[in-house]
C-alpha atoms as a PDB file:
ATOM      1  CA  UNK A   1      57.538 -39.518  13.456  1.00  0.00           C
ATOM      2  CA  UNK A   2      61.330 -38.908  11.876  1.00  0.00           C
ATOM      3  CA  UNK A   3      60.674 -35.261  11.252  1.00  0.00           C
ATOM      4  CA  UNK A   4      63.809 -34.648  10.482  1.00  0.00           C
ATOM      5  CA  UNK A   5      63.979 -36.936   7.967  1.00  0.00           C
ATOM      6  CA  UNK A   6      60.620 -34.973   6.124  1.00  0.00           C
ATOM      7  CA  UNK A   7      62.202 -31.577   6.925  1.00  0.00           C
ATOM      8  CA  UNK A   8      65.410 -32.717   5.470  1.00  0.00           C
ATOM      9  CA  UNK A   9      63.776 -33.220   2.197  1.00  0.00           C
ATOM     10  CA  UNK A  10      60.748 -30.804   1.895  1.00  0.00           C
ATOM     11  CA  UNK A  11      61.490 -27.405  -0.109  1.00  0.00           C
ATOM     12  CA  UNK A  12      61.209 -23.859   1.792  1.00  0.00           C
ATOM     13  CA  UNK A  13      57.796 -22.857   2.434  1.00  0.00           C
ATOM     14  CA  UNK A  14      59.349 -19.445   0.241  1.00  0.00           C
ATOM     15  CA  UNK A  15      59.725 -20.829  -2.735  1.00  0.00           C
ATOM     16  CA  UNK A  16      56.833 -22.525  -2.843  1.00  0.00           C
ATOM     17  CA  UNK A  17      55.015 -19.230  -2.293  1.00  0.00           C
ATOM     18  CA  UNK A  18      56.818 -17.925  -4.717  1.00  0.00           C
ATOM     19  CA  UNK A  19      56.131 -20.608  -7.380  1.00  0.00           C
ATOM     20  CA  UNK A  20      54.539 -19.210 -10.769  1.00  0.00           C
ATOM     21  CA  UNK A  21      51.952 -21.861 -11.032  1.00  0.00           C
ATOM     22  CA  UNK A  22      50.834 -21.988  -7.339  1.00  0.00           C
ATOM     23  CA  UNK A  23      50.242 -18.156  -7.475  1.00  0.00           C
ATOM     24  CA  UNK A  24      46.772 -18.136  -8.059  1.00  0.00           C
ATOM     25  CA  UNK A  25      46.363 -19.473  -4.373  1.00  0.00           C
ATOM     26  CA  UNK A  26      47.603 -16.316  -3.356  1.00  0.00           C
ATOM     27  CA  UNK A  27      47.414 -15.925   0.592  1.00  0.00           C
ATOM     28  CA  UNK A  28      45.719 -19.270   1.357  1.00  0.00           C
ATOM     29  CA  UNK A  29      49.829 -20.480   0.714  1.00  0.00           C
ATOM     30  CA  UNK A  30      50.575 -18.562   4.422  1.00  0.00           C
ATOM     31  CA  UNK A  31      48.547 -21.245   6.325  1.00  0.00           C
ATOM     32  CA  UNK A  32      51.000 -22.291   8.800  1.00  0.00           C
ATOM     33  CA  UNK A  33      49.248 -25.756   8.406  1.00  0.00           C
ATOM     34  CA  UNK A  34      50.225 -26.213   5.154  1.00  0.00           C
ATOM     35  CA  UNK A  35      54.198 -26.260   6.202  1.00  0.00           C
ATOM     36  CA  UNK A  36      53.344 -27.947   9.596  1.00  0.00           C
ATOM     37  CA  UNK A  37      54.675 -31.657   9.948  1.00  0.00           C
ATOM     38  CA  UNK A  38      51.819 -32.939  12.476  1.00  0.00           C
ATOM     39  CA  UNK A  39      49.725 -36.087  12.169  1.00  0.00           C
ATOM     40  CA  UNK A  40      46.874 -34.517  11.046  1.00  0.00           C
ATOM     41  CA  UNK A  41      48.499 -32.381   8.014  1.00  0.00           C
ATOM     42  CA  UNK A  42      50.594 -35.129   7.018  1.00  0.00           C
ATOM     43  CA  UNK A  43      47.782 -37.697   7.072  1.00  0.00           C
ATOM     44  CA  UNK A  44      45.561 -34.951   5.094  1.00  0.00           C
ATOM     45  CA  UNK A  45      48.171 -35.127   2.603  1.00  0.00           C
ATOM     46  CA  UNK A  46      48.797 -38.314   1.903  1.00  0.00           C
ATOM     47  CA  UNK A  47      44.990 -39.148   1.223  1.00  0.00           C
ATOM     48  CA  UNK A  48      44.960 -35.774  -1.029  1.00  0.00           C
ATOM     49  CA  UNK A  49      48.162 -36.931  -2.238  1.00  0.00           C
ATOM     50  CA  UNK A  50      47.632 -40.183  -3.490  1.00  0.00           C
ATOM     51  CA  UNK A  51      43.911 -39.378  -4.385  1.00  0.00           C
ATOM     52  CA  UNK A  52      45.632 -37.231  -7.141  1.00  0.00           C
ATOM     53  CA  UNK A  53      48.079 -39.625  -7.840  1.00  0.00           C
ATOM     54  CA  UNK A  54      45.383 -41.549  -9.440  1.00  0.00           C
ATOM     55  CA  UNK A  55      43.349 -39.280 -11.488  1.00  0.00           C
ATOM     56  CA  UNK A  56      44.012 -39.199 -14.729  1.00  0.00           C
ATOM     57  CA  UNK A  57      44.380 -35.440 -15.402  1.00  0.00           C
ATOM     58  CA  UNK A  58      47.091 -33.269 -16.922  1.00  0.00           C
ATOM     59  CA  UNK A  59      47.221 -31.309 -13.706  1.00  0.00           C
ATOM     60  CA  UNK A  60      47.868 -34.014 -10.926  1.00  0.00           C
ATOM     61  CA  UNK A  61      50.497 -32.053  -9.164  1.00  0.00           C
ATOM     62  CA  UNK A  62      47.898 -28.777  -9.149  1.00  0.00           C
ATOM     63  CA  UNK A  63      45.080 -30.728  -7.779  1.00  0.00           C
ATOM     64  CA  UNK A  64      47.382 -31.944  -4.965  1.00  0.00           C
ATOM     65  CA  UNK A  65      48.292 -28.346  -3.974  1.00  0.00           C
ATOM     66  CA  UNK A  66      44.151 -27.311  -4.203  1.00  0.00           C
ATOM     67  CA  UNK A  67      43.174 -30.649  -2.120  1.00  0.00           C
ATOM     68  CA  UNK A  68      46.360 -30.157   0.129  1.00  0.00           C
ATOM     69  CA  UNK A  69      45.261 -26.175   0.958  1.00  0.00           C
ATOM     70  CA  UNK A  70      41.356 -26.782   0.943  1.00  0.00           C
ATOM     71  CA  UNK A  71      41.631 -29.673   3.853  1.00  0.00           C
ATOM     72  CA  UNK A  72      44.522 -28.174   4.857  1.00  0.00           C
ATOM     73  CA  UNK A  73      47.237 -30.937   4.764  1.00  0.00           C
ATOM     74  CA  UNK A  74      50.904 -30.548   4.297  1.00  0.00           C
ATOM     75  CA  UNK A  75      51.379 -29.020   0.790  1.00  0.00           C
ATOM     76  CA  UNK A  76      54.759 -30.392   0.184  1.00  0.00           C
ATOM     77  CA  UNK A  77      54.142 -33.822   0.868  1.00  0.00           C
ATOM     78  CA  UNK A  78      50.410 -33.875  -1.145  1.00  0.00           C
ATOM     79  CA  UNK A  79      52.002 -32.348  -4.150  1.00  0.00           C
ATOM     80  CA  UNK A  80      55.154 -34.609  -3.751  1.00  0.00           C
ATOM     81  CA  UNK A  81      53.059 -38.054  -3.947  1.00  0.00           C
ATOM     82  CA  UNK A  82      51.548 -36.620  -7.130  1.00  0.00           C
ATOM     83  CA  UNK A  83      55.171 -38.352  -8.706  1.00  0.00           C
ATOM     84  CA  UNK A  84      54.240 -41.708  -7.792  1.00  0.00           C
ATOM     85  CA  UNK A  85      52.237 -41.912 -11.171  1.00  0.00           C
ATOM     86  CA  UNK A  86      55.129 -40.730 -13.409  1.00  0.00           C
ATOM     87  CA  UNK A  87      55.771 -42.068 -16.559  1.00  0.00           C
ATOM     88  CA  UNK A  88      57.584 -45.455 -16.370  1.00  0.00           C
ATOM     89  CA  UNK A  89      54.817 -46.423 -13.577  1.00  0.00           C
ATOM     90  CA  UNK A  90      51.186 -44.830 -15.096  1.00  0.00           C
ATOM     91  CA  UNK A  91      50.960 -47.405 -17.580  1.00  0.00           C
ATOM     92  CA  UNK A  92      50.454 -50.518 -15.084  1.00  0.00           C
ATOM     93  CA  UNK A  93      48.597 -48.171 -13.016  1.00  0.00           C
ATOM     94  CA  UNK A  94      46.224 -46.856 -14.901  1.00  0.00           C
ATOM     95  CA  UNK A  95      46.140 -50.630 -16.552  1.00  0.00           C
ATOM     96  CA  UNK A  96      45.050 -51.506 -12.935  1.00  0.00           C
ATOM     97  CA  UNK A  97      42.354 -48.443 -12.440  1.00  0.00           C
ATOM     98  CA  UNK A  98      41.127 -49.570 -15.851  1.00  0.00           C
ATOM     99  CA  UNK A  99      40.746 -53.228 -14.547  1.00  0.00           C
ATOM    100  CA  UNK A 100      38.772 -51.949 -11.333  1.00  0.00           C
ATOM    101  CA  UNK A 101      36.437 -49.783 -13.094  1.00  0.00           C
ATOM    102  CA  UNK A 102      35.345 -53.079 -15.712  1.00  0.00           C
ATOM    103  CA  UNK A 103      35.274 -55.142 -12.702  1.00  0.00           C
ATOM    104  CA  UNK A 104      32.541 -52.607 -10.910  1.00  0.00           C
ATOM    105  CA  UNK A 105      30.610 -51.753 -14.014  1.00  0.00           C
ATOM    106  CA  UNK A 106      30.658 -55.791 -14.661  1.00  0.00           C
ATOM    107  CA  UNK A 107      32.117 -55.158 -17.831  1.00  0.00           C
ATOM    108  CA  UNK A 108      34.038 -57.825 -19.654  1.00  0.00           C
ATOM    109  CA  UNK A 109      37.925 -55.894 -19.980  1.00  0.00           C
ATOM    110  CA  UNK A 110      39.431 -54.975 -23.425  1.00  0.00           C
ATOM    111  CA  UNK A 111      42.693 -56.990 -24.469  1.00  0.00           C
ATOM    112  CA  UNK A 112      45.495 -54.801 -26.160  1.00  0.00           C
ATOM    113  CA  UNK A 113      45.828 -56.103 -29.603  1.00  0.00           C
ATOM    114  CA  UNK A 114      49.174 -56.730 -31.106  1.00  0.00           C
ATOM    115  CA  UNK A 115      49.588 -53.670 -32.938  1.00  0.00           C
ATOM    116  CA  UNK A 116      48.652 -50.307 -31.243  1.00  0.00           C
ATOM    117  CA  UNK A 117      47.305 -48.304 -33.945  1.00  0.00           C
ATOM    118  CA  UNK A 118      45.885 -44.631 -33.841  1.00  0.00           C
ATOM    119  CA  UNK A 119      42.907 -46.633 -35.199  1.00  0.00           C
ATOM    120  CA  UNK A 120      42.266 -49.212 -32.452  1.00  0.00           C
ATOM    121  CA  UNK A 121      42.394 -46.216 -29.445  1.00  0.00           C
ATOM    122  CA  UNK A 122      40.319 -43.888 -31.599  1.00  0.00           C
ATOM    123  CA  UNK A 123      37.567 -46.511 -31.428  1.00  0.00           C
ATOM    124  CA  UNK A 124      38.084 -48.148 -28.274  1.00  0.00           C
ATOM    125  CA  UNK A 125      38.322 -45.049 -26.826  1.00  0.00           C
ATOM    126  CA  UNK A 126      34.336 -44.653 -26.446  1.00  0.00           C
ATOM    127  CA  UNK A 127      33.608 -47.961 -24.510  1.00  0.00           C
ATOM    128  CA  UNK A 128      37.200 -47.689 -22.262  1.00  0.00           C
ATOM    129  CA  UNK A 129      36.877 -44.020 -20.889  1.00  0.00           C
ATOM    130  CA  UNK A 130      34.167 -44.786 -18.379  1.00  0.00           C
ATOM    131  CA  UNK A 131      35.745 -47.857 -16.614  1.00  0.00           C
ATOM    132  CA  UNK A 132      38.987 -46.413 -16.563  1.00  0.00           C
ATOM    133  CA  UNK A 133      37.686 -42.781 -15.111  1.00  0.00           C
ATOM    134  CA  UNK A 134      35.678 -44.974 -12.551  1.00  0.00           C
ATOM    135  CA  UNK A 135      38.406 -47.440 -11.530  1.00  0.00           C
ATOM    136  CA  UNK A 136      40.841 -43.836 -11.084  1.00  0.00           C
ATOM    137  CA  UNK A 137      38.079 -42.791  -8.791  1.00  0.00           C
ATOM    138  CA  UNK A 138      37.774 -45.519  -7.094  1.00  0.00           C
ATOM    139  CA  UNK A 139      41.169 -46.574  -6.516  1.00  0.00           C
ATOM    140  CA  UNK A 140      42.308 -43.200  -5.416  1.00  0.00           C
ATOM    141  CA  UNK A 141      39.579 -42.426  -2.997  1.00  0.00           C
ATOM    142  CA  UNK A 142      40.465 -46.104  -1.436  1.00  0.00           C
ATOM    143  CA  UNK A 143      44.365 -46.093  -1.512  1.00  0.00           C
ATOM    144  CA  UNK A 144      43.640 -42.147   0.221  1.00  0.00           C
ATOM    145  CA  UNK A 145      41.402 -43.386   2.741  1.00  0.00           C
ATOM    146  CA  UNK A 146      44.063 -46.370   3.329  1.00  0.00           C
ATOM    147  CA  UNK A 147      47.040 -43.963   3.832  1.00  0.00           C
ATOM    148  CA  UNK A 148      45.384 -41.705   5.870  1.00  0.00           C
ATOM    149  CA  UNK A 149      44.415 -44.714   8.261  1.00  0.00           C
ATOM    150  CA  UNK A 150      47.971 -45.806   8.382  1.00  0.00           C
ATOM    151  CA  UNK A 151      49.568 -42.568   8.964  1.00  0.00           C
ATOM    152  CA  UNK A 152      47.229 -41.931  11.552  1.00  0.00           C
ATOM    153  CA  UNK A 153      48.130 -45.004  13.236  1.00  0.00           C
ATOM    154  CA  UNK A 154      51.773 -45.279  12.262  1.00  0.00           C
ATOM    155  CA  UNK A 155      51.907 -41.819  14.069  1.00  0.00           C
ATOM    156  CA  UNK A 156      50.515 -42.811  17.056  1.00  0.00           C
ATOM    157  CA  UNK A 157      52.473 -46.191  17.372  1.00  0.00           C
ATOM    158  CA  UNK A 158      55.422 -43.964  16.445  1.00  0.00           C
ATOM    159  CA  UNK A 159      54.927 -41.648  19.027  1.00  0.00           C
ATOM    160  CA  UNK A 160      53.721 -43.976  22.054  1.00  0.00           C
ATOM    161  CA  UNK A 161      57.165 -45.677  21.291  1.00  0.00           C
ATOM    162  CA  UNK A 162      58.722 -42.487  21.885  1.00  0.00           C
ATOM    163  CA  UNK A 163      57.067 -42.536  25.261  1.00  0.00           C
ATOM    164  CA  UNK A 164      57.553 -45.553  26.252  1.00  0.00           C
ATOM    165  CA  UNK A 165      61.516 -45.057  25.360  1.00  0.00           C
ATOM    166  CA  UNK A 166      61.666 -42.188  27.488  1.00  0.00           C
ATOM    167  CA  UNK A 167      59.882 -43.562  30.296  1.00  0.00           C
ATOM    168  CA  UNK A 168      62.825 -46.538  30.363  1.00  0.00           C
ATOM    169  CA  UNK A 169      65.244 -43.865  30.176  1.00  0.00           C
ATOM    170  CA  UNK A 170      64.409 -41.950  32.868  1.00  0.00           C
ATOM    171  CA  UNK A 171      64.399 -45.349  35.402  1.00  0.00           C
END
């Protein structure tokens, strides 16, 4: 795996420590696993990662960093995918979660109307929040599961290439 590509980029184990919001965590933040790039943490934190990605809470980015130190998966990289819901792409994908969840519950989905009104979301909002909490769920547990498959196996082709490139070498 291009580690030096993921060290290049991650922030200093320090200042993460040091963080004002992460110091409730207190000592569980001096896990060496947590700063480790490995298969394991790193496919720990992309299924933490993107599981938090797709919750739709306030806190993403602090539910990474629990997930990431309770399973003990890289904390930089968990809390990092956290940004792939920002705000130019939550709309489509919480659209999307919204669409899973009425597909499961076999509910018929809501159309947007033409005008957005206070109104219309006020009293949609009863009959929407369950499909689109379900379809988060859902989607998040399966894209998690996904990445953690491929990084697992992306890590292993990686690496066996690795050998196999040495091995040549060395003839």
């Amino acid at each position: 795996m291009p580690r030096r590509l993921f060290k290049r980029y991650m922030p200093d184990p320090t200042s993460i420590r040091e963080h004002k919001s992460l110091r409730f965590l207190g000592t569980l933040l001096h896990d060496p696993n947590l700063w480790h790039l490995n298969r394991h943490s790193v496919a720990r934190a992309m299924a933490v990662g993107l599981f938090a990605a797709f919750m739709p809470i306030p806190a993403q980015m602090l539910l990474a960093a629990v997930l990431a130190v309770s399973v003990r998966g890289n904390l930089p990289i968990a809390v990092s995918l956290v940004w792939l819901t920002n705000p130019i792409t939550m709309p489509p994908v919480f659209f999307c979660t919204y669409q899973v969840g009425a597909w499961l519950m076999n509910v018929p989905p809501r159309t947007l109307p033409d005008e957005l009104t206070w109104e219309w979301i006020s009293g949609e909002l009863s009959t929407l929040w369950q499909p689109f909490l379900l379809g988060s769920v859902v989607a998040g547990l399966a894209l998690g599961a996904l990445a953690y498959c491929l990084t697992m196996l992306y890590w292993r082709w990686w690496v066996s290439r690795q050998w196999r490139r040495r091995k040549q070498s060395r003839r």
